[in-house]
N, C-alpha and C. Protein backbone atom coordinates (compact mmCIF):
# COMPACT_ATOMS: atom_id res chain seq x y z
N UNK A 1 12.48 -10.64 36.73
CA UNK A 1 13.44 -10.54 37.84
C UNK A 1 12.71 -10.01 39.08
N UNK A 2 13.15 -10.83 40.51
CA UNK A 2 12.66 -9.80 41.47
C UNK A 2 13.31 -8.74 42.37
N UNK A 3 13.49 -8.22 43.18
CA UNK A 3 14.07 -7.46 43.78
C UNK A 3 15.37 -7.90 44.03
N UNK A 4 15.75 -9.24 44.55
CA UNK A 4 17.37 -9.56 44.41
C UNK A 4 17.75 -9.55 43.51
N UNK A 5 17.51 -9.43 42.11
CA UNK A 5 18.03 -10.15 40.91
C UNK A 5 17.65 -10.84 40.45
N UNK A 6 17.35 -12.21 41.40
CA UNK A 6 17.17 -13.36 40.41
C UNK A 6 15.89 -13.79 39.94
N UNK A 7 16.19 -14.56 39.13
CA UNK A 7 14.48 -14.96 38.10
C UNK A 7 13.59 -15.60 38.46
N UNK A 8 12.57 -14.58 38.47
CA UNK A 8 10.88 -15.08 38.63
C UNK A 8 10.70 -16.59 38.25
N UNK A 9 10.18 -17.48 39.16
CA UNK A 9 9.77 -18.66 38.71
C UNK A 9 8.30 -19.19 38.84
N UNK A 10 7.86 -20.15 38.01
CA UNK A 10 6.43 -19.94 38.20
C UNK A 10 6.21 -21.44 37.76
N UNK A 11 5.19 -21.67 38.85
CA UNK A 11 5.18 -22.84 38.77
C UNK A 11 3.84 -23.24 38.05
N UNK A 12 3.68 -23.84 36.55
CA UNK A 12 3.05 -23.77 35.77
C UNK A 12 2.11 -25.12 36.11
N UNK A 13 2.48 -25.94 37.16
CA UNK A 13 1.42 -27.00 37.57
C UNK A 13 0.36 -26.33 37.76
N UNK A 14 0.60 -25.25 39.12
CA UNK A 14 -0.34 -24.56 39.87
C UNK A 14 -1.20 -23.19 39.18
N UNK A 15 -0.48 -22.81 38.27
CA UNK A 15 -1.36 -21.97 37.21
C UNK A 15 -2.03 -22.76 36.32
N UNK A 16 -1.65 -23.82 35.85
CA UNK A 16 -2.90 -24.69 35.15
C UNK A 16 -4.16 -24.92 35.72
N UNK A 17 -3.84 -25.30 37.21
CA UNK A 17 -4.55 -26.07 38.39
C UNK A 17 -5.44 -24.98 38.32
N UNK A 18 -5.54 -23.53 39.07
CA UNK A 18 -6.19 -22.57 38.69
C UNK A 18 -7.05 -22.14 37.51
N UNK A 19 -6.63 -22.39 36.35
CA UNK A 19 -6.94 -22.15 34.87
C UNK A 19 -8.36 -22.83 34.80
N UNK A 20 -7.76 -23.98 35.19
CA UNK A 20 -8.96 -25.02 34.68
C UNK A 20 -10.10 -25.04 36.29
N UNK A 21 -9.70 -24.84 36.96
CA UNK A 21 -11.02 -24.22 38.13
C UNK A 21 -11.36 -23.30 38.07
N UNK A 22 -11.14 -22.29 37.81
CA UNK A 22 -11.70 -21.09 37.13
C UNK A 22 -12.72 -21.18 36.10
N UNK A 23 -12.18 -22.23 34.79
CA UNK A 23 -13.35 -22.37 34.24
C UNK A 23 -14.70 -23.46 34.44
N UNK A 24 -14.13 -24.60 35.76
CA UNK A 24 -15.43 -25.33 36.04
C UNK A 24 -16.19 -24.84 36.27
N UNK A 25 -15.65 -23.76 37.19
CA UNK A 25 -16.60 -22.86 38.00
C UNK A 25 -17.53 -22.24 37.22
N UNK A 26 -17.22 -21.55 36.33
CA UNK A 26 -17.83 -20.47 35.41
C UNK A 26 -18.92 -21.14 34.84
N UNK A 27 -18.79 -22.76 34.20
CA UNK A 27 -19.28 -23.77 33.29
C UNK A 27 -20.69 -23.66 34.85
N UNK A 28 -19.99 -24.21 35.59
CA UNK A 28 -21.15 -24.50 36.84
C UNK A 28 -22.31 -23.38 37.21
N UNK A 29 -21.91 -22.20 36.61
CA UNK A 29 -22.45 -20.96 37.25
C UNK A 29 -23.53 -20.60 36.00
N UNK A 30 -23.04 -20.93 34.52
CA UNK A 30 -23.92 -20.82 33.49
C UNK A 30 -24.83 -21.81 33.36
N UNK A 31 -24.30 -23.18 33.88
CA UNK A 31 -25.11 -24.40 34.05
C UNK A 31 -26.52 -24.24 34.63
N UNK A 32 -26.27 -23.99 35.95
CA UNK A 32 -26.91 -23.58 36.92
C UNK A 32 -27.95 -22.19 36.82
N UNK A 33 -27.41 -21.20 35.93
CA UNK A 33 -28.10 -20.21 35.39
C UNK A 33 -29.45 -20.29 34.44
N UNK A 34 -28.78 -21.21 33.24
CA UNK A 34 -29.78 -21.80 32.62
C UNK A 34 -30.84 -22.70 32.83
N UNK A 35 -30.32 -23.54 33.75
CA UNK A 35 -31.60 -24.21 34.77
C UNK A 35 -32.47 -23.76 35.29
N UNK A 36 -32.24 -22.21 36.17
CA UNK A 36 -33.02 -21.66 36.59
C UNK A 36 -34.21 -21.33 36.42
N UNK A 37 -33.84 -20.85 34.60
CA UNK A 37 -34.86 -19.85 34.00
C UNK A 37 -35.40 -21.19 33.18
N UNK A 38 -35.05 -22.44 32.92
CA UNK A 38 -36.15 -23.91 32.47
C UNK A 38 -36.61 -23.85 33.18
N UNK A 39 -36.68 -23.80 34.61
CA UNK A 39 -37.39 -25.05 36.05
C UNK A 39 -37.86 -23.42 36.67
N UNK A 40 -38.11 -22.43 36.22
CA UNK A 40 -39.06 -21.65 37.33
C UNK A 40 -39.67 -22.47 38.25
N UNK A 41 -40.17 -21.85 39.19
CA UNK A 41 -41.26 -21.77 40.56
C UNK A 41 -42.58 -21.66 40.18
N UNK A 42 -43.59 -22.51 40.15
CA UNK A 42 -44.84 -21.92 40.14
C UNK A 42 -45.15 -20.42 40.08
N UNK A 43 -46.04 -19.32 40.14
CA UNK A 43 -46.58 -18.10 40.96
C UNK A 43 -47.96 -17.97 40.21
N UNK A 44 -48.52 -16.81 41.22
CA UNK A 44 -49.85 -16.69 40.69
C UNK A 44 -49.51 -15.61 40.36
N UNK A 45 -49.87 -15.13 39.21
CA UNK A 45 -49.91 -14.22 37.73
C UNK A 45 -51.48 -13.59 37.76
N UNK A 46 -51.40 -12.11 37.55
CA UNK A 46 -52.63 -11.53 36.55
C UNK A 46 -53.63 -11.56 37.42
N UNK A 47 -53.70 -11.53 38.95
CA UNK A 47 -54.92 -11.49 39.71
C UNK A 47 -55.63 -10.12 39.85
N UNK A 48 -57.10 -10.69 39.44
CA UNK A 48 -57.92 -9.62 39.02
C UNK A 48 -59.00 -10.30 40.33
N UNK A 49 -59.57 -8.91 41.08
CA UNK A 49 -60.97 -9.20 42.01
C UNK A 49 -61.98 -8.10 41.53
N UNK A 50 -63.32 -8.44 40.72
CA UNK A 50 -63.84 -7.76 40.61
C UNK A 50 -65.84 -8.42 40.98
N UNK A 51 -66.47 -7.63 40.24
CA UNK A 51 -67.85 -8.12 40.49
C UNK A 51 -68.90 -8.03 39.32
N UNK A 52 -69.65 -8.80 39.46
CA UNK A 52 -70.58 -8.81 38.90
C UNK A 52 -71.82 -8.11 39.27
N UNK A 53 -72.90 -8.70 38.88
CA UNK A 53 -74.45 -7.73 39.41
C UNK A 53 -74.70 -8.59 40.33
N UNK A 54 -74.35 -9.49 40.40
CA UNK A 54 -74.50 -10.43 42.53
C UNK A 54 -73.14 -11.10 43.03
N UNK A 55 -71.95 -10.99 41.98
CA UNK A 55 -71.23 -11.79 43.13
C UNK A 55 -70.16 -10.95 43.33
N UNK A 56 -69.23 -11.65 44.17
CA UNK A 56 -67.62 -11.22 43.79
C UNK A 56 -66.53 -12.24 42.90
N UNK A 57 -66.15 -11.64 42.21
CA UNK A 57 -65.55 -12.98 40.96
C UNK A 57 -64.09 -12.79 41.58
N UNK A 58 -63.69 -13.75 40.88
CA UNK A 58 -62.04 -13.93 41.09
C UNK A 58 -61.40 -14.40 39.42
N UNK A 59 -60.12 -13.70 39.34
CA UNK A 59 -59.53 -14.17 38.02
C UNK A 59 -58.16 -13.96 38.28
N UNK A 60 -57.32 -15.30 38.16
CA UNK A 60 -56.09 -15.37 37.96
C UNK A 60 -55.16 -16.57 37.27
N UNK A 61 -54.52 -16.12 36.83
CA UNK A 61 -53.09 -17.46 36.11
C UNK A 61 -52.33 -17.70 37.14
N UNK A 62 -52.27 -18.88 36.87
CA UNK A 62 -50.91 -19.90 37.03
C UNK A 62 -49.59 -19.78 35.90
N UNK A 63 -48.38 -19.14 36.46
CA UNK A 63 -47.18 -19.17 35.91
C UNK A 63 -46.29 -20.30 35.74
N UNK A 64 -45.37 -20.85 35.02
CA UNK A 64 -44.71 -22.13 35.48
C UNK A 64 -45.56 -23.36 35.91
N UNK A 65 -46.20 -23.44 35.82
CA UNK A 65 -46.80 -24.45 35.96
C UNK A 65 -46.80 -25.69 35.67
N UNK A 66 -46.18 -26.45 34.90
CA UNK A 66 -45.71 -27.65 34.18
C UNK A 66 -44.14 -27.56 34.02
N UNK A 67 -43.61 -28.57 34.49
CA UNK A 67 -42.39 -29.17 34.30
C UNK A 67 -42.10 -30.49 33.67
N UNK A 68 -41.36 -30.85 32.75
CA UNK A 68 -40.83 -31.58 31.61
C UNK A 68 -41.11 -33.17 32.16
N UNK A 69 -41.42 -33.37 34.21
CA UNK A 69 -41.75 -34.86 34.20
C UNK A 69 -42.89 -34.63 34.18
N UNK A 70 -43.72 -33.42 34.82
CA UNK A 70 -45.28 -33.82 34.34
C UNK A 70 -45.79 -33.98 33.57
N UNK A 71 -45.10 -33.47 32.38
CA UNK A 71 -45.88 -33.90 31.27
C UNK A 71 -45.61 -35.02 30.39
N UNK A 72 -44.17 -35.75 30.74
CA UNK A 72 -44.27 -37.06 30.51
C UNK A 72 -45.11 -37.69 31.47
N UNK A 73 -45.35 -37.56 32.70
CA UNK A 73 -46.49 -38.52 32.92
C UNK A 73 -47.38 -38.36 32.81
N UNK A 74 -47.54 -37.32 32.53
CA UNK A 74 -49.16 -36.74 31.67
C UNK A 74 -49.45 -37.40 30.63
N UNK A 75 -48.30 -37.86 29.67
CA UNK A 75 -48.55 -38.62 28.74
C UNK A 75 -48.46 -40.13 28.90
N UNK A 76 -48.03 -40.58 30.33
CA UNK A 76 -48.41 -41.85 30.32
C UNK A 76 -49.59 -42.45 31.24
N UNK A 77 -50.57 -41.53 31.17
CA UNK A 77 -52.07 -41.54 31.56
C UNK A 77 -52.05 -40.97 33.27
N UNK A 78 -51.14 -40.34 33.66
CA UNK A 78 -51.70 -40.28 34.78
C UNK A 78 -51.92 -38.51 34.61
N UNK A 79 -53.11 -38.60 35.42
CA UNK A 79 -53.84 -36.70 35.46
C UNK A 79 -52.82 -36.09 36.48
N UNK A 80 -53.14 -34.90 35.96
CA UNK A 80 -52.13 -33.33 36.41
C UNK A 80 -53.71 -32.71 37.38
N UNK A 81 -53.44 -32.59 38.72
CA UNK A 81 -54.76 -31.57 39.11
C UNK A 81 -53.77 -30.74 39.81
N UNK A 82 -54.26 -29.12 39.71
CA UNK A 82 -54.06 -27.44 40.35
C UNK A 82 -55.37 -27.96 41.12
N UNK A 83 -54.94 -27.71 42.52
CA UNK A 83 -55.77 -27.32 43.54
C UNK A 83 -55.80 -25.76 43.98
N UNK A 84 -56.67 -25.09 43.77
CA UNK A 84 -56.91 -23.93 44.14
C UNK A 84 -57.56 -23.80 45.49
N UNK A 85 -56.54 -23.09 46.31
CA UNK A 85 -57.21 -22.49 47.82
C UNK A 85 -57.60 -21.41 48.19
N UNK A 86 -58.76 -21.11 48.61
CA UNK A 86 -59.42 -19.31 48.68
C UNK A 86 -59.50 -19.36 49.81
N UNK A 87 -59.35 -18.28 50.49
CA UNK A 87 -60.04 -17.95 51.79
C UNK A 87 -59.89 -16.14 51.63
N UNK A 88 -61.57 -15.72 51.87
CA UNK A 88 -61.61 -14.62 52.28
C UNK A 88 -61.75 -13.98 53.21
N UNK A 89 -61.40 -13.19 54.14
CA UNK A 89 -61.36 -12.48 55.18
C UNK A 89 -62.29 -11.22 55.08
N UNK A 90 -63.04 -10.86 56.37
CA UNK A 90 -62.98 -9.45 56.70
C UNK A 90 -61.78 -8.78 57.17
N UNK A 91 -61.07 -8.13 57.05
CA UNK A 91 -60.21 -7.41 58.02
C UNK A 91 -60.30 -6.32 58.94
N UNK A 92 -61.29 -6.14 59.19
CA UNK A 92 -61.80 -4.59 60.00
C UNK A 92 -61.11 -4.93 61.10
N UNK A 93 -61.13 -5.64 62.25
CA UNK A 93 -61.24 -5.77 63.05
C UNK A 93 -59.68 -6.10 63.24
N UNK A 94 -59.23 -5.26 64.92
CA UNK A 94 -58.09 -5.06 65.24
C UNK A 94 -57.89 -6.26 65.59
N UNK A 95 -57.90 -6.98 66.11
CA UNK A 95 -57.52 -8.28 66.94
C UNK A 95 -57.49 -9.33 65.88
N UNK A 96 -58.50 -9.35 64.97
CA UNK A 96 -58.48 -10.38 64.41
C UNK A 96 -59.38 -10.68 62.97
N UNK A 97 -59.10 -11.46 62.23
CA UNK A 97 -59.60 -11.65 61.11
C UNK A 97 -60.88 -12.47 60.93
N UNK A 98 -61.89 -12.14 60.45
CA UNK A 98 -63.61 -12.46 59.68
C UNK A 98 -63.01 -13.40 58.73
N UNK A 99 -63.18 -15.15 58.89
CA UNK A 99 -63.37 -15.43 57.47
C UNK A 99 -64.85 -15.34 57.27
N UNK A 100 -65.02 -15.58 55.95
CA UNK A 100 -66.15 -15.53 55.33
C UNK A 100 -66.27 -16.51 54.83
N UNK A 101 -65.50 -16.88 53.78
CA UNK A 101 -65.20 -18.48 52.70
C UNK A 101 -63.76 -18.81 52.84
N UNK A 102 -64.07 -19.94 52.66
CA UNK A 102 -62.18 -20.99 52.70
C UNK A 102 -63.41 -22.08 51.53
N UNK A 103 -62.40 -21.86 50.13
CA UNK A 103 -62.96 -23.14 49.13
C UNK A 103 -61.71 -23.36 48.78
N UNK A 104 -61.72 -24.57 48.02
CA UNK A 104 -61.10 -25.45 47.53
C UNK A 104 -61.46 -25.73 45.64
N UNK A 105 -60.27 -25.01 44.66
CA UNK A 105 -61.21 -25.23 43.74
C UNK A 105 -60.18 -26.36 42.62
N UNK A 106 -60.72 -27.44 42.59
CA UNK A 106 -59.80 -27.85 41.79
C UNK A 106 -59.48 -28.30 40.09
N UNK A 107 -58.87 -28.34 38.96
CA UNK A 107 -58.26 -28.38 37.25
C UNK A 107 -57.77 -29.77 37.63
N UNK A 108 -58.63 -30.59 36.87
CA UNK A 108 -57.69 -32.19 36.66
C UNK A 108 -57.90 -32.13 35.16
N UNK A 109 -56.09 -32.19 34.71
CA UNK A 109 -55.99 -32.85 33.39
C UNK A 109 -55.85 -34.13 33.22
N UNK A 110 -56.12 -34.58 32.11
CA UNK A 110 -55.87 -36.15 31.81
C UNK A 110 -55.58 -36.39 30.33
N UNK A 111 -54.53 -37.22 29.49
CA UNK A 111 -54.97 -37.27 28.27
C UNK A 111 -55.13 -38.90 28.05
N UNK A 112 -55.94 -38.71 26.79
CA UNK A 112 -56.65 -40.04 26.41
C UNK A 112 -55.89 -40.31 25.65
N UNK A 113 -55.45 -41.34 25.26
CA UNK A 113 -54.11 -41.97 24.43
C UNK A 113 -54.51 -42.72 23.44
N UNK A 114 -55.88 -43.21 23.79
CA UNK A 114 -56.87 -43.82 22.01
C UNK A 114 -56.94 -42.96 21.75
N UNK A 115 -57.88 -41.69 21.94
CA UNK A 115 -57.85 -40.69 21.45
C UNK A 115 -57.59 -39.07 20.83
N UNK A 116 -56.24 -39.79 21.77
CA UNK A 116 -55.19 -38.43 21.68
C UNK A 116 -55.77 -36.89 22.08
N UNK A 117 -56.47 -36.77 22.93
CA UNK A 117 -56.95 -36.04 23.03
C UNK A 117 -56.59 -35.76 24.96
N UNK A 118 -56.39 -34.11 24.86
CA UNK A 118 -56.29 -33.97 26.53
C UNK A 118 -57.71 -33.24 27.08
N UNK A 119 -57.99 -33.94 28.03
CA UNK A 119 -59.59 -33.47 28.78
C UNK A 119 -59.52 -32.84 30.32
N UNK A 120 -60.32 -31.93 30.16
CA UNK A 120 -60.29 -30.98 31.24
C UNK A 120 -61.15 -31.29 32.33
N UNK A 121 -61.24 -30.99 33.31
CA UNK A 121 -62.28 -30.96 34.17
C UNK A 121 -62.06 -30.06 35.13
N UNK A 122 -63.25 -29.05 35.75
CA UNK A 122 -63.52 -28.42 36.71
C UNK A 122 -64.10 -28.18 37.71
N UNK A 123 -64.12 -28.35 38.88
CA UNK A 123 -64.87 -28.46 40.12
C UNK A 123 -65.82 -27.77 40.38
N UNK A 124 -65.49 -25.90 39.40
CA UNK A 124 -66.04 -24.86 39.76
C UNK A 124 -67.21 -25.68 38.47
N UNK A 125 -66.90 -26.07 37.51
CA UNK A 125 -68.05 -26.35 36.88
C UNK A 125 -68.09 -27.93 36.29
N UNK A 126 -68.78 -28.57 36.90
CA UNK A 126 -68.68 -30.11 37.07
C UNK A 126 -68.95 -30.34 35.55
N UNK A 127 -69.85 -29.69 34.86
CA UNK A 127 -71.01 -29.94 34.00
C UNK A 127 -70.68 -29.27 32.43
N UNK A 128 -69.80 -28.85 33.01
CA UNK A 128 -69.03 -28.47 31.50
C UNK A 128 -67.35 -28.61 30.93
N UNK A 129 -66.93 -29.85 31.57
CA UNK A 129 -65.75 -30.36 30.79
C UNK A 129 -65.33 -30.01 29.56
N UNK A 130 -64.12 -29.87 28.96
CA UNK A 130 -63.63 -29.63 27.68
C UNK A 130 -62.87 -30.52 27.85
N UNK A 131 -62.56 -30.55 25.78
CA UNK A 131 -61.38 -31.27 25.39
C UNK A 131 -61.01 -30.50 24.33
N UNK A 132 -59.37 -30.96 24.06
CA UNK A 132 -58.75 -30.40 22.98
C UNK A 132 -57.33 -31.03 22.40
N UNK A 133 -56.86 -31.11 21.45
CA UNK A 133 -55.96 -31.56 21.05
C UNK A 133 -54.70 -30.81 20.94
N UNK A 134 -54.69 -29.53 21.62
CA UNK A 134 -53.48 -28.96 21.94
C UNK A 134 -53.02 -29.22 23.06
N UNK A 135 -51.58 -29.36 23.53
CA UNK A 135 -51.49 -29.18 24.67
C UNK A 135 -51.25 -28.16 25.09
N UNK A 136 -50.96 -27.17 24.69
CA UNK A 136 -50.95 -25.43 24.76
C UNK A 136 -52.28 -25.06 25.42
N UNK A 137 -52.68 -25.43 24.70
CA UNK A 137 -54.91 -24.99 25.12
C UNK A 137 -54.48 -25.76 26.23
N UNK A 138 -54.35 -26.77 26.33
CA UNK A 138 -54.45 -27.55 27.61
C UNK A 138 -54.60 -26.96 28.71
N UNK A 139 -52.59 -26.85 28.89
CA UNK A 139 -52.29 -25.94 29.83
C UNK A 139 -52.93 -24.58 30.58
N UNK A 140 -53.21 -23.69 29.19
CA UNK A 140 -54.02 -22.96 29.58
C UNK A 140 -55.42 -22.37 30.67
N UNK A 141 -55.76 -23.59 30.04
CA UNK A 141 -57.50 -23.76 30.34
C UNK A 141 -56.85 -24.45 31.95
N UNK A 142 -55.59 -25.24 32.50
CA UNK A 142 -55.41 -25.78 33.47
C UNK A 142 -54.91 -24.60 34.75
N UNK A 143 -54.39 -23.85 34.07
CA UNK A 143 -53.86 -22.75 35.03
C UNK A 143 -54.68 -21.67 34.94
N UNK A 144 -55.51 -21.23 34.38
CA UNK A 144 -56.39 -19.85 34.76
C UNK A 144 -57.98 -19.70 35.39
N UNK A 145 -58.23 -19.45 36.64
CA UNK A 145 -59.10 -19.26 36.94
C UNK A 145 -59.89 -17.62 35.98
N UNK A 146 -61.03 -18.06 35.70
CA UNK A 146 -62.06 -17.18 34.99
C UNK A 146 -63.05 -16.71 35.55
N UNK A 147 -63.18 -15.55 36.26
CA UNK A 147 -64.36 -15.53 36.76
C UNK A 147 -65.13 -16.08 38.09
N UNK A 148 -64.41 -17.02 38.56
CA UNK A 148 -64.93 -17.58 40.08
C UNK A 148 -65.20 -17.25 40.93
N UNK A 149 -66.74 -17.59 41.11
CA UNK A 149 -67.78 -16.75 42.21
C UNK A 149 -67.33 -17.36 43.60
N UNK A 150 -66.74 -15.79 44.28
CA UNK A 150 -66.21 -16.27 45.60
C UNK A 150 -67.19 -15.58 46.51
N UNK A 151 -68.16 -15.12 46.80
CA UNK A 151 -69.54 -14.81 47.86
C UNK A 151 -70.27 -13.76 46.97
N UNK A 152 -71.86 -13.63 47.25
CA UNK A 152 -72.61 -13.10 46.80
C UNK A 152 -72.40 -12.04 47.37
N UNK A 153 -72.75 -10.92 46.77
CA UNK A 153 -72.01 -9.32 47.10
C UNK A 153 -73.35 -8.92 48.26
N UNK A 154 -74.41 -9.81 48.08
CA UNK A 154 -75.43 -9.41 49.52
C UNK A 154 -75.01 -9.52 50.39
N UNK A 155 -73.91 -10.63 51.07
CA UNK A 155 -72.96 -10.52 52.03
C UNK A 155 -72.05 -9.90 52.11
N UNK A 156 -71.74 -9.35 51.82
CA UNK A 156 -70.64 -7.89 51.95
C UNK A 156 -71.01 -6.79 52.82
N UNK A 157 -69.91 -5.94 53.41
CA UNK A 157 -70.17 -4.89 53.86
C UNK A 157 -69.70 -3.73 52.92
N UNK A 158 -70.53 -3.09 52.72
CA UNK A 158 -70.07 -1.57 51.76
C UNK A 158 -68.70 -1.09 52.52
N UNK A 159 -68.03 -0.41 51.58
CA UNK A 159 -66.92 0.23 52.24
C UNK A 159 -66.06 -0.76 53.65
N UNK A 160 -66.26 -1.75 53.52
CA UNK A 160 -65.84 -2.36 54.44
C UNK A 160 -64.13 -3.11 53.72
N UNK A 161 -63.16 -3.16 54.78
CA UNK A 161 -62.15 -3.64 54.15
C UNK A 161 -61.86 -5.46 54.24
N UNK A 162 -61.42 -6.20 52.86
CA UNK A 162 -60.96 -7.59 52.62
C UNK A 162 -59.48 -7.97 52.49
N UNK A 163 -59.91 -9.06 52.30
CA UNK A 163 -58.59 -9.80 51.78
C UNK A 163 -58.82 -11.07 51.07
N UNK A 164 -57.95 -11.98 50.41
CA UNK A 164 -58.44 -12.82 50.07
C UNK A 164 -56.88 -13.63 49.82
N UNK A 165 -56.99 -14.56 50.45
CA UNK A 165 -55.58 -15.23 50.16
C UNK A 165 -55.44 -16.95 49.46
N UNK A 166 -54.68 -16.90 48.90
CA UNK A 166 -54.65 -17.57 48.01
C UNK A 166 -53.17 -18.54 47.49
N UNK A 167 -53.66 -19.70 46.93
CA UNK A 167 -52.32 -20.25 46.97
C UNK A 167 -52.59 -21.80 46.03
N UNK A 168 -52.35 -22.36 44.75
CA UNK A 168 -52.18 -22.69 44.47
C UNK A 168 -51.36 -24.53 44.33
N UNK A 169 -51.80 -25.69 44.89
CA UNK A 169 -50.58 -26.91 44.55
C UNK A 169 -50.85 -27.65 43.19
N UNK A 170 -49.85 -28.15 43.13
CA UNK A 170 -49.48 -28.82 41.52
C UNK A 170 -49.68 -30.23 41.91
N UNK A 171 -50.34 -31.21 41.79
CA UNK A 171 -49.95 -32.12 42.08
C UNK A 171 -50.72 -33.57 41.37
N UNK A 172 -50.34 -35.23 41.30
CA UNK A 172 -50.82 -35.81 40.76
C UNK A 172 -52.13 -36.28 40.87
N UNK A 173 -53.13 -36.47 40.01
CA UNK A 173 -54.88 -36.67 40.26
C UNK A 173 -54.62 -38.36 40.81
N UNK A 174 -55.87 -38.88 41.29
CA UNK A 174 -55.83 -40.21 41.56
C UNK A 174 -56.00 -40.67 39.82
N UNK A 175 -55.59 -42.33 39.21
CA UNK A 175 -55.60 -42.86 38.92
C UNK A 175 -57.08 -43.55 37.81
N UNK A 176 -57.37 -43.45 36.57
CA UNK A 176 -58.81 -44.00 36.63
C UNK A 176 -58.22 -45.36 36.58
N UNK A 177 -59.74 -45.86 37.50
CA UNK A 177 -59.75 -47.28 38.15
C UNK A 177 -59.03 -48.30 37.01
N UNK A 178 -58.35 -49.48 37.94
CA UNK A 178 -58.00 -50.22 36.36
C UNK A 178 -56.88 -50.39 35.81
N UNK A 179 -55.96 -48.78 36.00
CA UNK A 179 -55.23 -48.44 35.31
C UNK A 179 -53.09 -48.46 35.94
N UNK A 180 -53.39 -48.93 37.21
CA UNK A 180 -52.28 -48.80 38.11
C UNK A 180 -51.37 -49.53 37.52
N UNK A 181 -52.06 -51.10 37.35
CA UNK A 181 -50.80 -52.41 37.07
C UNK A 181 -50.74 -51.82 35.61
N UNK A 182 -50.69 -50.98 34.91
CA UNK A 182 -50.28 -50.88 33.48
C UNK A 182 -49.11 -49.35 33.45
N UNK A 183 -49.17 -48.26 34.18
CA UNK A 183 -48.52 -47.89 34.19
C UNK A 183 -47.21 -47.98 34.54
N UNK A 184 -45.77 -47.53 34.11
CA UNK A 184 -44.87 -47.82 34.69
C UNK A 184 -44.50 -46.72 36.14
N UNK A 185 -43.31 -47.14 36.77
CA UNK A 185 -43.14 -46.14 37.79
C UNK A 185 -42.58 -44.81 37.20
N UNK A 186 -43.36 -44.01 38.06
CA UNK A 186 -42.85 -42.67 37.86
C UNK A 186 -42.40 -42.30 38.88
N UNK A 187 -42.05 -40.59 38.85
CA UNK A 187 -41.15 -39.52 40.12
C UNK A 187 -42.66 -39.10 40.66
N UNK A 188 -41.87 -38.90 41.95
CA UNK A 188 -43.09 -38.06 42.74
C UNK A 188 -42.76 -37.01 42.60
N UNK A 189 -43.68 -36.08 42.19
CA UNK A 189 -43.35 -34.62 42.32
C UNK A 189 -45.02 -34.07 43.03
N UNK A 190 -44.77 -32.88 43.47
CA UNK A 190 -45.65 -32.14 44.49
C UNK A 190 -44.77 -30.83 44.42
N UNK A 191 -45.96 -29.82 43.74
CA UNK A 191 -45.61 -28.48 43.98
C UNK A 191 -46.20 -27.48 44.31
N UNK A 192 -45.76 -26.13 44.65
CA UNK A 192 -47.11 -25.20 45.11
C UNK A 192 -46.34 -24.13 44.94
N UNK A 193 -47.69 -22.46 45.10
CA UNK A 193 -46.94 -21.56 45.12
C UNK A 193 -47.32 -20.54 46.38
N UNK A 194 -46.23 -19.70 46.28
CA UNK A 194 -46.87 -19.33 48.12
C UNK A 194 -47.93 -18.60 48.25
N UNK A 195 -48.01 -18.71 49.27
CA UNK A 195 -49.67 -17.67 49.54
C UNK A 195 -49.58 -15.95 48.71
N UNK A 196 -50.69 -15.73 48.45
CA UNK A 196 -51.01 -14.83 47.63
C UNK A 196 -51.90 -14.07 48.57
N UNK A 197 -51.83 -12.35 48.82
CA UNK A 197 -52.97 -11.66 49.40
C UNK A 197 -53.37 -10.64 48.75
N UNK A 198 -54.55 -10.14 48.08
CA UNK A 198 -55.03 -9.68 47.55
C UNK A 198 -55.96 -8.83 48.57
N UNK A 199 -55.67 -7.53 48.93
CA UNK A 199 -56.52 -6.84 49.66
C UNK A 199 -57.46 -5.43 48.96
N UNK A 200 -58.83 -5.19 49.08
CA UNK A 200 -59.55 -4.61 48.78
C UNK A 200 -60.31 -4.36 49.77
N UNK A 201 -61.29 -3.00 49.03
CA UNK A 201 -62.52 -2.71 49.86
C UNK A 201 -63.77 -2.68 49.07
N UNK A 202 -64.95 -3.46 49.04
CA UNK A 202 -66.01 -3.63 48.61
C UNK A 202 -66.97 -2.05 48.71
């Protein structure tokens, strides 16, 4: 009853109507939730700057890194390359920044489909390719820089302050020759992760 007396009416179209948008919504919001945490963002993970007895090394992972079309087209012969971008800086200076090095380092995967096997290659080391029949190892060996000599520590200034920035793209290798009219079409995808700064003092 309401305040005159008479009886509450309710119009049960419009509380259904509600009911059931209430729960698209919810469906849309868990949907959307769970997607999130499949389809991460690239990032760079675990960056370590240290040295050796002549250089300055670099060590870091790639997070997220593979998504569910690359690696179907990974499996229909076309290569996966991580381009790695360095640039190191002096920073002393008020006005403005010392580079030192800007490289380019780049991971092309590929797998062989006679031989079932996925093969690595590295820029930082031309001359020592791997292969392996995991794609776990794969991945691995595709996203982590080990060790990469970024300037000989004779160029350095003692106590002097750096930086080193950094940034990561995902994207498809060219083609081996030959091989175009046999593949079917795929998605373009192109990814990256944002710049990374790593500051120290030598």
């Amino acid at each position: 009853m309401n305040k005159t007396g008479s009886p509450v009416r309710f119009n049960m179209k419009h509380v259904a109507f509600r009911l059931v948008t209430f729960t698209c919504l919810a469906l849309l919001f868990l949907a959307s939730s769970t997607f999130a945490k499949q389809d991460s963002s690239p990032e760079i993970k675990d960056i370590i700057v240290t040295t050796s007895e002549t250089d300055l090394l670099l060590f870091a992972t790639v997070k997220n890194g593979f998504t569910g079309r690359m690696l179907e087209d990974l499996e229909n012969g076309i290569p996966i390359e991580f381009v790695y971008q360095l640039e190191l800086v002096m920073t002393g200076n008020r006005f403005f920044d010392t580079t030192l090095v800007e490289s380019t380092i780049t991971h092309t995967l590929l797998y062989d489909e006679t031989a079932k096997i996925y093969r690595i290659t590295f820029s930082e080391a031309p001359d020592r390719p791997l292969s392996t029949t995991d794609l776990s190892e794969a991945k691995q060996l595709m996203a982590e820089l080990n060790g990469v000599k970024i300037i000989p520590l004779k160029k350095l200034v003692l106590d002097a302050p750096y930086a080193i920035h950094f940034k990561v793209t995902l994207q498809k290798g060219a083609l081996p020759l030959g091989m175009h009219r046999f593949l079917p079409f795929s998605s373009l995808w192109n990814f990256e992760t944002d710049w990374r700064t790593i500051e120290f003092r030598y």
